[in-house]
PDB file of N, CA and C in Angstrom:
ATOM      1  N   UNK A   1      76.861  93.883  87.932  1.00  0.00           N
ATOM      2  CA  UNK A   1      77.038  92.453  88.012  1.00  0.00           C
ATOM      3  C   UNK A   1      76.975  92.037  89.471  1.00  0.00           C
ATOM      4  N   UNK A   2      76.648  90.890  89.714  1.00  0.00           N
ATOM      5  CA  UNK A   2      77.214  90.356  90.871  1.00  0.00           C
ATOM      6  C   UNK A   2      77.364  88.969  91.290  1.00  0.00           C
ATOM      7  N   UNK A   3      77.633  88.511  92.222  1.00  0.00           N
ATOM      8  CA  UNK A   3      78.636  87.105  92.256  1.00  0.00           C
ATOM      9  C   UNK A   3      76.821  86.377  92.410  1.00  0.00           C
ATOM     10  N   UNK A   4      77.133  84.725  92.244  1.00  0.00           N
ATOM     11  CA  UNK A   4      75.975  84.341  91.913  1.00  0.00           C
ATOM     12  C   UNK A   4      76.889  82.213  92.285  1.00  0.00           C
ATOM     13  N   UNK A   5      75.871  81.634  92.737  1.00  0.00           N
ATOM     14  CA  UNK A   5      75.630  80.427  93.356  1.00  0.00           C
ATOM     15  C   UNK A   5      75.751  79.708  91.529  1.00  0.00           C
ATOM     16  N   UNK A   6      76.880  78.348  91.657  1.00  0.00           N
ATOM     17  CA  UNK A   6      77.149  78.037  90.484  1.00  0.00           C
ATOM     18  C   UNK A   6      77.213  76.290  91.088  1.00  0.00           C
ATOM     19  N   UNK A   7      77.309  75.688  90.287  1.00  0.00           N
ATOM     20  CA  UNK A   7      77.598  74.089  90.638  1.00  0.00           C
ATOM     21  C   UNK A   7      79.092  73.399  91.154  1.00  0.00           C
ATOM     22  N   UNK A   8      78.959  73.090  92.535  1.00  0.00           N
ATOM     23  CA  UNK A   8      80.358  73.124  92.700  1.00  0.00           C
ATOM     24  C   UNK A   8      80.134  74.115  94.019  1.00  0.00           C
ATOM     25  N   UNK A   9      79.198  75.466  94.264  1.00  0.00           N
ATOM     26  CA  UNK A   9      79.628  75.989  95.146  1.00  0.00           C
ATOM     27  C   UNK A   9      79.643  75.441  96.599  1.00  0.00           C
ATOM     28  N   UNK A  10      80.308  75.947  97.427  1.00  0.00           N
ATOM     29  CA  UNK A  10      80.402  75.039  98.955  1.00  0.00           C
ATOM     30  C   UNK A  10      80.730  75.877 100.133  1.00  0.00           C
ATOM     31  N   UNK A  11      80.626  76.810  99.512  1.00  0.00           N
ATOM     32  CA  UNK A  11      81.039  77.832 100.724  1.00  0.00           C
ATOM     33  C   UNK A  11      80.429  79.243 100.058  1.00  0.00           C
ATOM     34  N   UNK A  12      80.130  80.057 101.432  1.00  0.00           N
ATOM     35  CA  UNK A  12      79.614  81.914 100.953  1.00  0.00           C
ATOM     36  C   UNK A  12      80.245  82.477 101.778  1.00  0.00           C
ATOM     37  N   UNK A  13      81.724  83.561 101.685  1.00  0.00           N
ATOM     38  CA  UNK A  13      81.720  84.429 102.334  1.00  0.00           C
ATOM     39  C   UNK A  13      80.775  85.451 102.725  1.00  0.00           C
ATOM     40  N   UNK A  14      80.724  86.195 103.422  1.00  0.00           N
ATOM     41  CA  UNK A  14      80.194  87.315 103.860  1.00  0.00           C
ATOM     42  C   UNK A  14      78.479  87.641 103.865  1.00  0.00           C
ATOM     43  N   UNK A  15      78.169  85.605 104.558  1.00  0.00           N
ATOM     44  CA  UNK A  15      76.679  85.442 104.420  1.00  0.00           C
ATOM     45  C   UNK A  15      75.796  86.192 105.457  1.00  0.00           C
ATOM     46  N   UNK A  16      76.292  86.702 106.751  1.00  0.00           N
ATOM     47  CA  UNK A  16      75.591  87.425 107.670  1.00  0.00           C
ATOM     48  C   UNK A  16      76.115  88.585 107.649  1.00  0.00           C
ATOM     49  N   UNK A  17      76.820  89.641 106.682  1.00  0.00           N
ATOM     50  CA  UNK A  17      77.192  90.668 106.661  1.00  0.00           C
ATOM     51  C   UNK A  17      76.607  91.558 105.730  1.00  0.00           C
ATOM     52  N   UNK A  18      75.634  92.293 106.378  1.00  0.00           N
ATOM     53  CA  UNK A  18      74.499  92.929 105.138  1.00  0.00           C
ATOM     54  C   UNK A  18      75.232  94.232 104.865  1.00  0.00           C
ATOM     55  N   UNK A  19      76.518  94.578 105.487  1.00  0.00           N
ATOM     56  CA  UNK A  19      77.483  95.909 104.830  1.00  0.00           C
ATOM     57  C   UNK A  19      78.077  95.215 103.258  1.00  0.00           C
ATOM     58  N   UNK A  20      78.348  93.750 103.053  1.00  0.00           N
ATOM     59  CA  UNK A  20      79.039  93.454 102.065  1.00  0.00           C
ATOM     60  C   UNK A  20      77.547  92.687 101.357  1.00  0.00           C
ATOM     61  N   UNK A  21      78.139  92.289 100.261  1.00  0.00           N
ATOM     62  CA  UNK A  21      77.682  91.473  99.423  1.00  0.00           C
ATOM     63  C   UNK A  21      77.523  89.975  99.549  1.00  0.00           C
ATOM     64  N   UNK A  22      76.880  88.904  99.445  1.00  0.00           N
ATOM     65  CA  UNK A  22      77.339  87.531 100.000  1.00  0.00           C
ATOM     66  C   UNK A  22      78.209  87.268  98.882  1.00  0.00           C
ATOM     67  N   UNK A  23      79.664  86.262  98.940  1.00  0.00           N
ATOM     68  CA  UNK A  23      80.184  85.816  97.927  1.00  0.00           C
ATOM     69  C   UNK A  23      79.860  84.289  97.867  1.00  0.00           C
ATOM     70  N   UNK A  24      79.402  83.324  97.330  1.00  0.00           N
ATOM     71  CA  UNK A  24      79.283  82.219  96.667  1.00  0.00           C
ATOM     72  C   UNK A  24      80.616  82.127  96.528  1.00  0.00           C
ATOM     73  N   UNK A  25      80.959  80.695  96.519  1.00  0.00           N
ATOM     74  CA  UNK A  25      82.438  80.181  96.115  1.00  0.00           C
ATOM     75  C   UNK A  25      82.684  78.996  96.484  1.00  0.00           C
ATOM     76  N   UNK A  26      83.553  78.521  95.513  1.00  0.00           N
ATOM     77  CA  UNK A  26      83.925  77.137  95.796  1.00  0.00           C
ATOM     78  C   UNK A  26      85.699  76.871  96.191  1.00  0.00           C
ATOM     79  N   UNK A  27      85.657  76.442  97.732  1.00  0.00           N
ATOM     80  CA  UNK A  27      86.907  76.457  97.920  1.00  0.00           C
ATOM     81  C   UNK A  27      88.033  74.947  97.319  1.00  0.00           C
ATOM     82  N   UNK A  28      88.446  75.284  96.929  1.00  0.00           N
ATOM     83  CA  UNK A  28      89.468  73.925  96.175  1.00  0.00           C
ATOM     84  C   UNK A  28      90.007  73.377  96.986  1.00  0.00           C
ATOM     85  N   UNK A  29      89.567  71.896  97.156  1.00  0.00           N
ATOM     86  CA  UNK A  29      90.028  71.222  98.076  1.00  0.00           C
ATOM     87  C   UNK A  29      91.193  71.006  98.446  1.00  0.00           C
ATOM     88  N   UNK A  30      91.789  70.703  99.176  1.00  0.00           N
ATOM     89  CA  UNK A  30      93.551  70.152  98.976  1.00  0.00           C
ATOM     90  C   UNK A  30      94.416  71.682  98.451  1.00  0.00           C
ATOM     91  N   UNK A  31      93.648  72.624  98.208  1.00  0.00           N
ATOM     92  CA  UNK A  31      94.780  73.206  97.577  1.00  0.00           C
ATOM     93  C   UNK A  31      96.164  74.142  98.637  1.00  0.00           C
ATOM     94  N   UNK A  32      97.024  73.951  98.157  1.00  0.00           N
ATOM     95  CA  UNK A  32      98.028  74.728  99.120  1.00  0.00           C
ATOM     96  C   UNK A  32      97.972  76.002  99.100  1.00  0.00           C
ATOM     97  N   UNK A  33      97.076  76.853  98.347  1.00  0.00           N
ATOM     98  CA  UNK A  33      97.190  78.388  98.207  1.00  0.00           C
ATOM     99  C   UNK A  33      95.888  78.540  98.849  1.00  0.00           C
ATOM    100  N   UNK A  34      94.933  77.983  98.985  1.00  0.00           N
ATOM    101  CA  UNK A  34      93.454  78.243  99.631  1.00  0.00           C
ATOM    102  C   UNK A  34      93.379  78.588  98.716  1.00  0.00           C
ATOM    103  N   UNK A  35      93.049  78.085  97.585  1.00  0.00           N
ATOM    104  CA  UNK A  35      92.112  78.291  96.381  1.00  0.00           C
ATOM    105  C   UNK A  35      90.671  79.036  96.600  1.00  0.00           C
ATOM    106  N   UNK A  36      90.047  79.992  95.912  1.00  0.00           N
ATOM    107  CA  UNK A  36      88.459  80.007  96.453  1.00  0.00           C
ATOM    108  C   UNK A  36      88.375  80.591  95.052  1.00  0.00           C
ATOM    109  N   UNK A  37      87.085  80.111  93.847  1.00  0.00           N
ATOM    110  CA  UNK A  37      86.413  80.600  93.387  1.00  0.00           C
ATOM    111  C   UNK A  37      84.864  80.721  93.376  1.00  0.00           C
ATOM    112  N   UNK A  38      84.954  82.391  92.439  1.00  0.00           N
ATOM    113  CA  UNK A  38      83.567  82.437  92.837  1.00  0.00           C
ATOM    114  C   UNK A  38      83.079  82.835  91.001  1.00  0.00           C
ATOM    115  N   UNK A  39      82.052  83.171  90.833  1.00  0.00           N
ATOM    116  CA  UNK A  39      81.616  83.384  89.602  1.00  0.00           C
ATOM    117  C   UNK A  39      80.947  84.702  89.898  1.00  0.00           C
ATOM    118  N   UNK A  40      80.391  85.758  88.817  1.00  0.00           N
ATOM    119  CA  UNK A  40      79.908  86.587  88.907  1.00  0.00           C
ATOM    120  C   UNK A  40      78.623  86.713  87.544  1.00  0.00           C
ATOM    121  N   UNK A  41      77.227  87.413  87.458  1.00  0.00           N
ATOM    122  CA  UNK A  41      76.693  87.157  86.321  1.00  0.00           C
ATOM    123  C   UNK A  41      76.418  89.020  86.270  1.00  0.00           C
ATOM    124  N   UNK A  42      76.813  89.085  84.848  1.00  0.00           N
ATOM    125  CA  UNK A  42      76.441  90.533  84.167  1.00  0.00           C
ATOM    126  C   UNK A  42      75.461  90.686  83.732  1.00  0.00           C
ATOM    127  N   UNK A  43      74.812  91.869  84.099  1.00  0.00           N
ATOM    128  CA  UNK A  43      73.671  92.052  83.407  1.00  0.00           C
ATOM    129  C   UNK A  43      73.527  92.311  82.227  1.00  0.00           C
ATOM    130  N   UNK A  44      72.249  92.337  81.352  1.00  0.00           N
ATOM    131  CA  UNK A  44      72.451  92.448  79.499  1.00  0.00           C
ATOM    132  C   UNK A  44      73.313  93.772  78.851  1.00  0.00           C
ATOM    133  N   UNK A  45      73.510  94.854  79.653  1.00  0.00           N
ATOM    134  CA  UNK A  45      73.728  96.204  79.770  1.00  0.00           C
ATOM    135  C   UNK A  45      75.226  95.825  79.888  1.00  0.00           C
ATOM    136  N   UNK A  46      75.552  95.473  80.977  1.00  0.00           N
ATOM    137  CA  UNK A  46      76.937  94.960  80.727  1.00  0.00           C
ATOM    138  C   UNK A  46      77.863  93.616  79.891  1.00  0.00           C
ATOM    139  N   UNK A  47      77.073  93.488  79.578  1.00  0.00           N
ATOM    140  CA  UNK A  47      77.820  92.022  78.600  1.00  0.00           C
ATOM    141  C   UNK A  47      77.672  93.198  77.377  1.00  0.00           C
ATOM    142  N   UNK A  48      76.769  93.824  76.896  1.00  0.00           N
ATOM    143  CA  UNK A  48      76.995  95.000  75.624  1.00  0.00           C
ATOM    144  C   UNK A  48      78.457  95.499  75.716  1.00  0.00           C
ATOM    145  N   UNK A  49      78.721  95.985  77.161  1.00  0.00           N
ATOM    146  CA  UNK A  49      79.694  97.344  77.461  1.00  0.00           C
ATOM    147  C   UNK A  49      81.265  96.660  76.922  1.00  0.00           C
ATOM    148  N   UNK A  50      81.249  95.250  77.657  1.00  0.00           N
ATOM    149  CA  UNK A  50      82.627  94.284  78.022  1.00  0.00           C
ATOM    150  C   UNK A  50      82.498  93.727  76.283  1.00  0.00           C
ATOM    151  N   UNK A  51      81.489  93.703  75.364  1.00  0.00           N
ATOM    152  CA  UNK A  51      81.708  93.022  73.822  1.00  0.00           C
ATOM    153  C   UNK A  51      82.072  94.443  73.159  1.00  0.00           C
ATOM    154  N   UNK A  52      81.641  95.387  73.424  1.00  0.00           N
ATOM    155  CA  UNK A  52      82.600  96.870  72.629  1.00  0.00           C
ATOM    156  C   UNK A  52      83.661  97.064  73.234  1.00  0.00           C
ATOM    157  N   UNK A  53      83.877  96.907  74.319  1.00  0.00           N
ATOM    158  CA  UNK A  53      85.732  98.123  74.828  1.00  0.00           C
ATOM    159  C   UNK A  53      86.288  96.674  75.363  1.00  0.00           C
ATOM    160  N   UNK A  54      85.401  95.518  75.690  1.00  0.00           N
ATOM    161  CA  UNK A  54      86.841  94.692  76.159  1.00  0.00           C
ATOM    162  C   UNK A  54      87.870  94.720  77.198  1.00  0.00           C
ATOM    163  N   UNK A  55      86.669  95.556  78.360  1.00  0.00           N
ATOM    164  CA  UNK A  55      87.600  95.898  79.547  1.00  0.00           C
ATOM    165  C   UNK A  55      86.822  95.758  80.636  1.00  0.00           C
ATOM    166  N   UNK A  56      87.475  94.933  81.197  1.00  0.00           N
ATOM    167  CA  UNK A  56      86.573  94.584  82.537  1.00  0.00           C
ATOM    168  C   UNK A  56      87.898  95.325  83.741  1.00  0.00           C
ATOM    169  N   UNK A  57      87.080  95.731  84.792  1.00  0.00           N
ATOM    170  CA  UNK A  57      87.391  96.574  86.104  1.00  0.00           C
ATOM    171  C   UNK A  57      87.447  95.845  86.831  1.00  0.00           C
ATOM    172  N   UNK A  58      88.500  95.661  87.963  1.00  0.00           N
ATOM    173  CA  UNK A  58      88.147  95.050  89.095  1.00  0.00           C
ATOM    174  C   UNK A  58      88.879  96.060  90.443  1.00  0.00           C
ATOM    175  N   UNK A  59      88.772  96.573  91.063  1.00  0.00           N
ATOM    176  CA  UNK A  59      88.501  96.890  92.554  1.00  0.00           C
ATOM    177  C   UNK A  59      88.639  95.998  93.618  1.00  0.00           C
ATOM    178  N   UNK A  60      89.328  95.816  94.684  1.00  0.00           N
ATOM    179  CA  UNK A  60      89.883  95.287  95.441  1.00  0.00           C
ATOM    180  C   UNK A  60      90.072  95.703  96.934  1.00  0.00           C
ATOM    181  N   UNK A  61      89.632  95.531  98.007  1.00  0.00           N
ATOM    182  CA  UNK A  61      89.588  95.660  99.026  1.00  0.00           C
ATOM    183  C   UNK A  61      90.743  95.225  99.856  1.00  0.00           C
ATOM    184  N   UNK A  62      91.863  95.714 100.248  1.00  0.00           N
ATOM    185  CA  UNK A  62      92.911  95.180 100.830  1.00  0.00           C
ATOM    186  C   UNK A  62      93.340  95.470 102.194  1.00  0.00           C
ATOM    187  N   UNK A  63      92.113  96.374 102.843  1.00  0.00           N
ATOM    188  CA  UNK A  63      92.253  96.810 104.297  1.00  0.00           C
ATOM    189  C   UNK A  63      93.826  97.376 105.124  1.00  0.00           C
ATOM    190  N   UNK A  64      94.430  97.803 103.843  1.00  0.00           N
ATOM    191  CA  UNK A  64      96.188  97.805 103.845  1.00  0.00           C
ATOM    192  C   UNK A  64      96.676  97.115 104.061  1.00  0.00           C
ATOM    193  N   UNK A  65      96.407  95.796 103.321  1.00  0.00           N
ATOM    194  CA  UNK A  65      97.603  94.187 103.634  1.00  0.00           C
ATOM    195  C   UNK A  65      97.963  94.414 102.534  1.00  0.00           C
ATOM    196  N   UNK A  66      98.479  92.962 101.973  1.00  0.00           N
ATOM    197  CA  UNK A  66      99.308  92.593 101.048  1.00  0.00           C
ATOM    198  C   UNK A  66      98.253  92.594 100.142  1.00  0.00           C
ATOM    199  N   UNK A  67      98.310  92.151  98.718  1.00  0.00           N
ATOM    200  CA  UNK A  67      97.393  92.408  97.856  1.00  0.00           C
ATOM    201  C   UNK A  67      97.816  90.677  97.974  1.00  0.00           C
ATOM    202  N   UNK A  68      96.485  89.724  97.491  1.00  0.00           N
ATOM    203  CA  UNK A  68      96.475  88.363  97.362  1.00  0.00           C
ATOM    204  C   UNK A  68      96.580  88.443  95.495  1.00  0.00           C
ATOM    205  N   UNK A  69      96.949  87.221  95.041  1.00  0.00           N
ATOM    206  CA  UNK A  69      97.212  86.882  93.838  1.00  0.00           C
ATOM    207  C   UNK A  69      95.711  86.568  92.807  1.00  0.00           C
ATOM    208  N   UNK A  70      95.402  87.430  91.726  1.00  0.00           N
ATOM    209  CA  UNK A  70      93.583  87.600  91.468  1.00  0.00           C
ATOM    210  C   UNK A  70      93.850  86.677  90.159  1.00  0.00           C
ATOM    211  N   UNK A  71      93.020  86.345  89.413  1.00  0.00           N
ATOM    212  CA  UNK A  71      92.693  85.783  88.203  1.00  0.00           C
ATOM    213  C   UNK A  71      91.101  86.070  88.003  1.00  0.00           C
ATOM    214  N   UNK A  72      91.568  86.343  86.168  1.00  0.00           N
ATOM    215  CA  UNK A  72      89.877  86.336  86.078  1.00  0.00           C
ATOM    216  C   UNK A  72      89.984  85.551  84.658  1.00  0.00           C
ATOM    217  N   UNK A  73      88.617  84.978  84.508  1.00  0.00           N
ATOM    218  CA  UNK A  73      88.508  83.821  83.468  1.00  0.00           C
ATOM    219  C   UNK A  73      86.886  83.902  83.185  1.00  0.00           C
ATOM    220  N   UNK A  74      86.671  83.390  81.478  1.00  0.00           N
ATOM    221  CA  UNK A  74      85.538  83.250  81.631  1.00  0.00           C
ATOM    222  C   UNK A  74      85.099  81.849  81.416  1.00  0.00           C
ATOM    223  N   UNK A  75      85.987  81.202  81.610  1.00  0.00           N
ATOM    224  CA  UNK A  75      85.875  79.419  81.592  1.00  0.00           C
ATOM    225  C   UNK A  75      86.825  78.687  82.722  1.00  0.00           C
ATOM    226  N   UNK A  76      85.642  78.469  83.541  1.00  0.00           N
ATOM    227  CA  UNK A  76      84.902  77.864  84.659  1.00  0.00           C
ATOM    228  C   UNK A  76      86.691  76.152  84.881  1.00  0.00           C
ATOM    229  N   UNK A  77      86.673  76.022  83.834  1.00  0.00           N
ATOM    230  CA  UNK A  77      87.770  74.789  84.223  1.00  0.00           C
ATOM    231  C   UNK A  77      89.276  75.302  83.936  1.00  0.00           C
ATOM    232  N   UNK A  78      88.949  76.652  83.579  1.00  0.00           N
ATOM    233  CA  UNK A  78      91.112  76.941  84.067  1.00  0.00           C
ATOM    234  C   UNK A  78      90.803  77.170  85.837  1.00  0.00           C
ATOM    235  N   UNK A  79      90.086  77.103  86.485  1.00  0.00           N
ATOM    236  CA  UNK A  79      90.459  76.879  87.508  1.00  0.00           C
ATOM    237  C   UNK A  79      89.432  75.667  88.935  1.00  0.00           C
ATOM    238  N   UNK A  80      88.669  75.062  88.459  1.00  0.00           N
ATOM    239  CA  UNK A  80      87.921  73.983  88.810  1.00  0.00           C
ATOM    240  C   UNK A  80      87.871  73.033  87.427  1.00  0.00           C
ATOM    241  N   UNK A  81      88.911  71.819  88.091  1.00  0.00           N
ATOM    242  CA  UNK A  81      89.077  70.221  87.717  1.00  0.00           C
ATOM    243  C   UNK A  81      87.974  69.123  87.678  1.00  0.00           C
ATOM    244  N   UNK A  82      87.775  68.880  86.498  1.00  0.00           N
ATOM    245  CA  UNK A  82      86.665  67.566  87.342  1.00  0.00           C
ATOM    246  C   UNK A  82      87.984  66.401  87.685  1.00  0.00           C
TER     247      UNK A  82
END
């Protein structure tokens, strides 16, 4: 899978860093937590894997800080409001 440019986006982390991935994301305005989402698209191979076992992985990069607070969703308005 990987993260992917959605309506709404307004910001890309890690756009001149060809060690990472670029992230697409939309930072939430006003928000007091620094909101940032991003979306990701699976390939046909994986949308098979996640409709049999129902388990999605996530991996996390924390450079030994604190771990930040994650959510995952597959509908786009539990966390972008019109």
């Amino acid at each position: 899978m990987k993260p992917i440019k959605f309506k709404g986006t307004n910001a890309t982390y890690a756009k001149d860093q060809p060690e990472y991935l670029s992230l697409p994301l939309f930072k939430v305005p006003g928000s007091p937590e620094g909101d940032v989402v991003c979306c990701w698209k699976l390939t046909g191979w994986e949308r098979v894997k996640l409709l049999f076992t129902g388990r999605l992985w996530l991996s996390l990069w924390t450079f030994h800080k604190p771990l930040t607070p994650h959510r995952l969703s597959v509908h786009k308005r539990e966390f972008i409001k019109k």
